[in-house]
PDB file of N, CA and C in Angstrom:
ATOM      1  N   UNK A   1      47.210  11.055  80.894  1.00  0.00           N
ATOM      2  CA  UNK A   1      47.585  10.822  82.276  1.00  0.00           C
ATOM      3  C   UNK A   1      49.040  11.225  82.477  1.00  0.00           C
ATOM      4  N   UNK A   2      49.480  12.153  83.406  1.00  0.00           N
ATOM      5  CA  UNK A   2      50.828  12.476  83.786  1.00  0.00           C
ATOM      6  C   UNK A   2      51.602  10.869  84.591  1.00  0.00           C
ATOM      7  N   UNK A   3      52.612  11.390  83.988  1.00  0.00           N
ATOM      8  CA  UNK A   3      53.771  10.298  83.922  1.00  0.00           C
ATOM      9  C   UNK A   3      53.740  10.108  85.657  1.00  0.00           C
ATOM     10  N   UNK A   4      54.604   9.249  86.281  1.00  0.00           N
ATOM     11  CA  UNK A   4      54.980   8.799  87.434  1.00  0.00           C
ATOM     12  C   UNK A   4      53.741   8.651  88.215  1.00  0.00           C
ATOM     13  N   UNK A   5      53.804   9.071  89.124  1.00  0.00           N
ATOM     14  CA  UNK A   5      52.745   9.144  90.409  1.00  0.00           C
ATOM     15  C   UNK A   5      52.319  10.372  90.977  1.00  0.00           C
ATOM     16  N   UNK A   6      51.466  10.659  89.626  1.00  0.00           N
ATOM     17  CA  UNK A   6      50.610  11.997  89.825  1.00  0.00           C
ATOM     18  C   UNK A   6      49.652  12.342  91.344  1.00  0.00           C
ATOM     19  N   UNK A   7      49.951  13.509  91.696  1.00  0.00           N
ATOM     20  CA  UNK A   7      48.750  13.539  92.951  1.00  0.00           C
ATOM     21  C   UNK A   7      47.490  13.928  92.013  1.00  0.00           C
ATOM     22  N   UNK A   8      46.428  13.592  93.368  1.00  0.00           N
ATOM     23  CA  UNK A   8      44.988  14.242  92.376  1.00  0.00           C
ATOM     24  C   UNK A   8      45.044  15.615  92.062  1.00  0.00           C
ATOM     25  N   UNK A   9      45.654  16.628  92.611  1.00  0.00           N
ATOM     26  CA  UNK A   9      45.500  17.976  92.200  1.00  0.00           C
ATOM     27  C   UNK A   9      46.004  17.836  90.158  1.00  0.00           C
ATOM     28  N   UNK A  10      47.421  17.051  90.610  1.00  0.00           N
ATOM     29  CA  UNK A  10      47.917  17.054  88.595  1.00  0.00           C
ATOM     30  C   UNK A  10      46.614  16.445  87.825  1.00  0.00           C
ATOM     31  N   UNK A  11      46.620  15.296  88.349  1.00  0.00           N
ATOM     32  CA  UNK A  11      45.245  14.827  87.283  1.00  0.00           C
ATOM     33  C   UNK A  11      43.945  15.517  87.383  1.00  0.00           C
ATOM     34  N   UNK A  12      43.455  16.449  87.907  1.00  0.00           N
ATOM     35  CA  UNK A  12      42.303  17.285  88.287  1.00  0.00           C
ATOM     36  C   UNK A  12      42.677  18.311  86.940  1.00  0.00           C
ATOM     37  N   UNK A  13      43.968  18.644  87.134  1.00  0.00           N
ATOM     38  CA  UNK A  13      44.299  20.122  86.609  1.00  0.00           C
ATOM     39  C   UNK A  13      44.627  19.935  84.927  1.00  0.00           C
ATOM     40  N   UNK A  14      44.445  18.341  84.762  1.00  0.00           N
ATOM     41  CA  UNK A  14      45.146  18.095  83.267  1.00  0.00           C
ATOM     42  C   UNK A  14      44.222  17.451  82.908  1.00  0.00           C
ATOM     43  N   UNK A  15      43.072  16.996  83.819  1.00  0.00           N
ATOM     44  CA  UNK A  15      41.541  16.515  82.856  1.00  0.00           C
ATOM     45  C   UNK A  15      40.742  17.888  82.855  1.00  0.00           C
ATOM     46  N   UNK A  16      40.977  19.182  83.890  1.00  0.00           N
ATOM     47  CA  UNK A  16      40.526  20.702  83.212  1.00  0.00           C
ATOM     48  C   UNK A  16      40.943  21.146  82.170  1.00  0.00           C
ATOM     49  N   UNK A  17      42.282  21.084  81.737  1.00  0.00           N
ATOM     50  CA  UNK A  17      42.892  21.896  80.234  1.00  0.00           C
ATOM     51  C   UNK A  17      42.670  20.646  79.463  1.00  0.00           C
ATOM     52  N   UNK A  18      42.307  19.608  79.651  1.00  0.00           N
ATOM     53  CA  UNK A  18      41.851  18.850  78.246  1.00  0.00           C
ATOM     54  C   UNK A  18      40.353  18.896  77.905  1.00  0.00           C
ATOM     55  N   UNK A  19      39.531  19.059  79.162  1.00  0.00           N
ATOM     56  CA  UNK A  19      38.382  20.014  79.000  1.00  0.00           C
ATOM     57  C   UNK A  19      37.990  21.491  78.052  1.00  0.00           C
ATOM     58  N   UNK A  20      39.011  22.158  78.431  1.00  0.00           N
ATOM     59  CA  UNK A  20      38.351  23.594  77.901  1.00  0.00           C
ATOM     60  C   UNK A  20      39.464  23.536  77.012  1.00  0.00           C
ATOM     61  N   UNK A  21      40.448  22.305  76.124  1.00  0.00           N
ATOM     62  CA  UNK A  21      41.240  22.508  75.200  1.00  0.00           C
ATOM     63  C   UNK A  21      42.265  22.982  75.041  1.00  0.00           C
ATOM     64  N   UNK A  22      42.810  23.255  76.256  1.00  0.00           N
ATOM     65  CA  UNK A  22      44.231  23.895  76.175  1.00  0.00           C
ATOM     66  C   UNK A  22      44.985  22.847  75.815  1.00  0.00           C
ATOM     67  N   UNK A  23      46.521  23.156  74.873  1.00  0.00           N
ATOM     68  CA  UNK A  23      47.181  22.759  75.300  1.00  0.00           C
ATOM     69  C   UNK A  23      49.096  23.499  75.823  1.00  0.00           C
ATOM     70  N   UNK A  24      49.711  22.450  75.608  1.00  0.00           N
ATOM     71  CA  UNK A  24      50.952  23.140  75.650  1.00  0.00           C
ATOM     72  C   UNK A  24      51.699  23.534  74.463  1.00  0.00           C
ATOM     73  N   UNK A  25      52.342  24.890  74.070  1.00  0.00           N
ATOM     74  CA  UNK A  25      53.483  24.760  72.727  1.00  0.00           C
ATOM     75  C   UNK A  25      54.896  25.516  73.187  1.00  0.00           C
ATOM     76  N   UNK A  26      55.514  25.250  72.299  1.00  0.00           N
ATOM     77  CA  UNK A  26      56.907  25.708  72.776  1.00  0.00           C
ATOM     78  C   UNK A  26      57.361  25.995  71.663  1.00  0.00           C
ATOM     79  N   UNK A  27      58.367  27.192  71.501  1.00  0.00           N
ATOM     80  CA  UNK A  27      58.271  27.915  70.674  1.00  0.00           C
ATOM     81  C   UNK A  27      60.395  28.236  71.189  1.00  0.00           C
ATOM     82  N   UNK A  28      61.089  28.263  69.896  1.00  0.00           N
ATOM     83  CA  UNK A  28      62.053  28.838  70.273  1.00  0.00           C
ATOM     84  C   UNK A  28      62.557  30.556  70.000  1.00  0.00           C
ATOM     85  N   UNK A  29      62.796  31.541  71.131  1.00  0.00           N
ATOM     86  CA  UNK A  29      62.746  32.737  70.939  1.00  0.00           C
ATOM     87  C   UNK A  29      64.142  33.587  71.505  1.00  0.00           C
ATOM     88  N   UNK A  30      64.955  34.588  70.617  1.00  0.00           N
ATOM     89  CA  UNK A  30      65.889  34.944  71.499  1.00  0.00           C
ATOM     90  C   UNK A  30      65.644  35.553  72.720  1.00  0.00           C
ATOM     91  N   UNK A  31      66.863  35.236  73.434  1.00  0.00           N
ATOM     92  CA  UNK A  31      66.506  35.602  75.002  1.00  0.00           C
ATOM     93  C   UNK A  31      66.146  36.706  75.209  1.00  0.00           C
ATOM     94  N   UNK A  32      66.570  37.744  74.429  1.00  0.00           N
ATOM     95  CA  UNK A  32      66.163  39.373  74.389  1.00  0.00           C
ATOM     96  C   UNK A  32      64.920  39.959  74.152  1.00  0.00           C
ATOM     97  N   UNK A  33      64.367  38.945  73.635  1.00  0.00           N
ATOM     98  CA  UNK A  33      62.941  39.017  72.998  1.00  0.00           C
ATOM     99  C   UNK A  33      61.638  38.550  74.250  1.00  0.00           C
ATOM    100  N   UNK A  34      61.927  37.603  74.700  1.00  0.00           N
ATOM    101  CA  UNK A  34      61.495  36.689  75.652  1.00  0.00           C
ATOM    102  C   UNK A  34      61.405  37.811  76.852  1.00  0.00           C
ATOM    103  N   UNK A  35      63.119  38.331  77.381  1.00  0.00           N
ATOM    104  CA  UNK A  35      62.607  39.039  78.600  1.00  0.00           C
ATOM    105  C   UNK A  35      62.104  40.552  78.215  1.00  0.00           C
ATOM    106  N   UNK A  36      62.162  41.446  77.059  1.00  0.00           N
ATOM    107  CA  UNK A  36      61.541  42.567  77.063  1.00  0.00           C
ATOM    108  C   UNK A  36      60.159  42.068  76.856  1.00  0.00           C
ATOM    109  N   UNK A  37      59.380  41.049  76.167  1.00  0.00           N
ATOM    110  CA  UNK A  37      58.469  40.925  76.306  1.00  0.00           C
ATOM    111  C   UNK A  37      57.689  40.951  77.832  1.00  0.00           C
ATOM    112  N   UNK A  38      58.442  39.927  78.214  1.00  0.00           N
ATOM    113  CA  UNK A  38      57.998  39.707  80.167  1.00  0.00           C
ATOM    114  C   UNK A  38      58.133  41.527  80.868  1.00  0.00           C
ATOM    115  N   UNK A  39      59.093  41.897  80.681  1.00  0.00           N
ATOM    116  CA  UNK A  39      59.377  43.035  81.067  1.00  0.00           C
ATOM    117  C   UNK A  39      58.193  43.800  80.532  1.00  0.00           C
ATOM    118  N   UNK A  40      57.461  43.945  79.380  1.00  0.00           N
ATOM    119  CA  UNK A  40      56.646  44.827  78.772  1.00  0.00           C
ATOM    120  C   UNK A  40      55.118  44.259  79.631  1.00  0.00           C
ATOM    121  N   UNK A  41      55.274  42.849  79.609  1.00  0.00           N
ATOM    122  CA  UNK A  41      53.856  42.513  80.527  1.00  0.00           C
ATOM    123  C   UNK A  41      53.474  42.317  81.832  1.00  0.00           C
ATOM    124  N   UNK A  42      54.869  42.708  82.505  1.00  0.00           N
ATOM    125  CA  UNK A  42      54.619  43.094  83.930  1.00  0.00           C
ATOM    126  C   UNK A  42      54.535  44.294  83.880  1.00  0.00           C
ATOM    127  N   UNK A  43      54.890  45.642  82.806  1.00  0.00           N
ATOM    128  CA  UNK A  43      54.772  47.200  83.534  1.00  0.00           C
ATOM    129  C   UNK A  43      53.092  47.364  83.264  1.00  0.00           C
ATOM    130  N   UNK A  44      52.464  46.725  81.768  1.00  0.00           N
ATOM    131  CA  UNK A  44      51.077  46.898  81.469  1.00  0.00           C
ATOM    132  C   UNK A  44      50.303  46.178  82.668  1.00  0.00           C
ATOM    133  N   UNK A  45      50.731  45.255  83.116  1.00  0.00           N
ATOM    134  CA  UNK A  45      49.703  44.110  84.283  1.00  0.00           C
ATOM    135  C   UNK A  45      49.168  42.809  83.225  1.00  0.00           C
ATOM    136  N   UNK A  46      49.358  42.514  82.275  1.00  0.00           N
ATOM    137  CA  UNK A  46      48.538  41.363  81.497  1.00  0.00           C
ATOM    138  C   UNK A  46      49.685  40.470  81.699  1.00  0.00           C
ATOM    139  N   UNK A  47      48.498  39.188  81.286  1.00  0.00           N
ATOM    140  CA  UNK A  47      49.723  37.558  81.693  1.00  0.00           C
ATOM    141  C   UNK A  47      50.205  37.777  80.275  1.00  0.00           C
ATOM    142  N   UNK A  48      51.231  36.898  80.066  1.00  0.00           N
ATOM    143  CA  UNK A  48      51.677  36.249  79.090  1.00  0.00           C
ATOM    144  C   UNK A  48      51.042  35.683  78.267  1.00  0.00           C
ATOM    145  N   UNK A  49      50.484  35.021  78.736  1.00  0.00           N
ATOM    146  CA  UNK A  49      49.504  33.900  77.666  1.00  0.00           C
ATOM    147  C   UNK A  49      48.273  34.808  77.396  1.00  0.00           C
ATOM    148  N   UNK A  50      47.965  35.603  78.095  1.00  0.00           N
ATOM    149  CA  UNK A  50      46.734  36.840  77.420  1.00  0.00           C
ATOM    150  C   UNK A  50      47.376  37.282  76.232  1.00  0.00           C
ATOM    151  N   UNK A  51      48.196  38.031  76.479  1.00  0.00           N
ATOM    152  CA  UNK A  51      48.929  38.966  75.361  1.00  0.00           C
ATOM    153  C   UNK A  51      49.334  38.314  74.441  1.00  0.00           C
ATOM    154  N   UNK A  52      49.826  36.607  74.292  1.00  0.00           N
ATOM    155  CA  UNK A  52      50.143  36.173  73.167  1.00  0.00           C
ATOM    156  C   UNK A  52      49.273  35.624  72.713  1.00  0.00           C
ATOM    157  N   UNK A  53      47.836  35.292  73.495  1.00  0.00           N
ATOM    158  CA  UNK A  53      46.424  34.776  72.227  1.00  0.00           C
ATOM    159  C   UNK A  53      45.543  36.281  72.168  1.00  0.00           C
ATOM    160  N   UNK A  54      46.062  37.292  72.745  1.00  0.00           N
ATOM    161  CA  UNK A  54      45.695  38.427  71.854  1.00  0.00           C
ATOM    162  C   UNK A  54      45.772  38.567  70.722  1.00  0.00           C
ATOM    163  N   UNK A  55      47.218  38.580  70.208  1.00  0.00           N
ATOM    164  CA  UNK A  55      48.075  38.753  69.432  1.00  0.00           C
ATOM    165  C   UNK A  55      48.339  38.166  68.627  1.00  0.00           C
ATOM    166  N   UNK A  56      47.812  36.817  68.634  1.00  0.00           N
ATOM    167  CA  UNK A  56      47.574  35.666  67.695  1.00  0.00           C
ATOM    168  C   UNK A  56      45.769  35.671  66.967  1.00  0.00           C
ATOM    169  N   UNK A  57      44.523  36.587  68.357  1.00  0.00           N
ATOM    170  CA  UNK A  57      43.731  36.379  67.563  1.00  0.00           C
ATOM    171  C   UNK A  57      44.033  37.618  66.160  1.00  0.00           C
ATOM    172  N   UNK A  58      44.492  38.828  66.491  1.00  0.00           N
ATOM    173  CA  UNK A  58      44.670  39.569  66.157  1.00  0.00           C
ATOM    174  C   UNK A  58      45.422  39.478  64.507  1.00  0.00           C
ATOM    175  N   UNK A  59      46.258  38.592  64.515  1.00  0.00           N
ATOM    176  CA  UNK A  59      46.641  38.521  63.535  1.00  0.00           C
ATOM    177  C   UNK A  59      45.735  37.605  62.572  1.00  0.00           C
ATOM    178  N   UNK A  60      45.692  36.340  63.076  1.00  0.00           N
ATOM    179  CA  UNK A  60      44.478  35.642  62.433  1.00  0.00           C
ATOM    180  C   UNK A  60      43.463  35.951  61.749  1.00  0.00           C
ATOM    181  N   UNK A  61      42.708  37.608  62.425  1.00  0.00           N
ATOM    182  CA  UNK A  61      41.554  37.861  61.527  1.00  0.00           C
ATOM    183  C   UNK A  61      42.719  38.839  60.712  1.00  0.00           C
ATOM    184  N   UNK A  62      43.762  39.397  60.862  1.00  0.00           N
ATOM    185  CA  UNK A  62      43.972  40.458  59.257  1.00  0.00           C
ATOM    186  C   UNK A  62      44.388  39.596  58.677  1.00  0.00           C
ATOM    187  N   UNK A  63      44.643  38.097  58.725  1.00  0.00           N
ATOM    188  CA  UNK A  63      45.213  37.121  57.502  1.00  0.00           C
ATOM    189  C   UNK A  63      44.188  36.972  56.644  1.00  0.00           C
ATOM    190  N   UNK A  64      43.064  36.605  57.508  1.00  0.00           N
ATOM    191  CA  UNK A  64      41.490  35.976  57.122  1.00  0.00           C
ATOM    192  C   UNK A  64      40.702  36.985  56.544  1.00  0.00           C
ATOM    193  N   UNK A  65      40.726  38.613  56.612  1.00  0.00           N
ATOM    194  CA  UNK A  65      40.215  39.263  56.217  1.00  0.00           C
ATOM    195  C   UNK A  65      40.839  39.741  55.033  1.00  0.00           C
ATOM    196  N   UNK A  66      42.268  40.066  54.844  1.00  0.00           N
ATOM    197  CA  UNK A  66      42.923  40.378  53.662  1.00  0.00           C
ATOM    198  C   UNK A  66      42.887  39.044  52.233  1.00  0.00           C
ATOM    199  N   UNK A  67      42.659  37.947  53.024  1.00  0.00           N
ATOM    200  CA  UNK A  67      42.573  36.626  51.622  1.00  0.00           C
ATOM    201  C   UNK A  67      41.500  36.745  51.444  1.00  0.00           C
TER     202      UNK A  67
END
């Protein structure tokens, strides 16, 4: 349950991502890194969060396939 005095849209939107399992992470990254990335995923058109669980499944199977 979100803190203070959630409207129903917050609690709607945070019993959906505990539904389909999302959650939140935070990650510390230099700033240079952060905006050429953003910069690289607005000229292609993909979100952010596409391109980084791309990129995470992506690596996952050459870990899983090389052990």
């Amino acid at each position: 349950m979100p803190k203070g005095s959630p409207n129903a849209q917050t609690i709607a939107t945070e019993k959906y991502q505990k539904k389909v399992g999302y959650i939140s992470k935070s990650y510390k990254l230099k700033r240079e890194l952060v905006e050429q990335f953003e910069d690289a995923c607005m000229r292609a058109d993909v979100s952010q969060a596409g391109k980084i669980s791309e990129l995470m499944k992506s690596f996952i199977e050459e870990v899983n396939t090389t052990k």
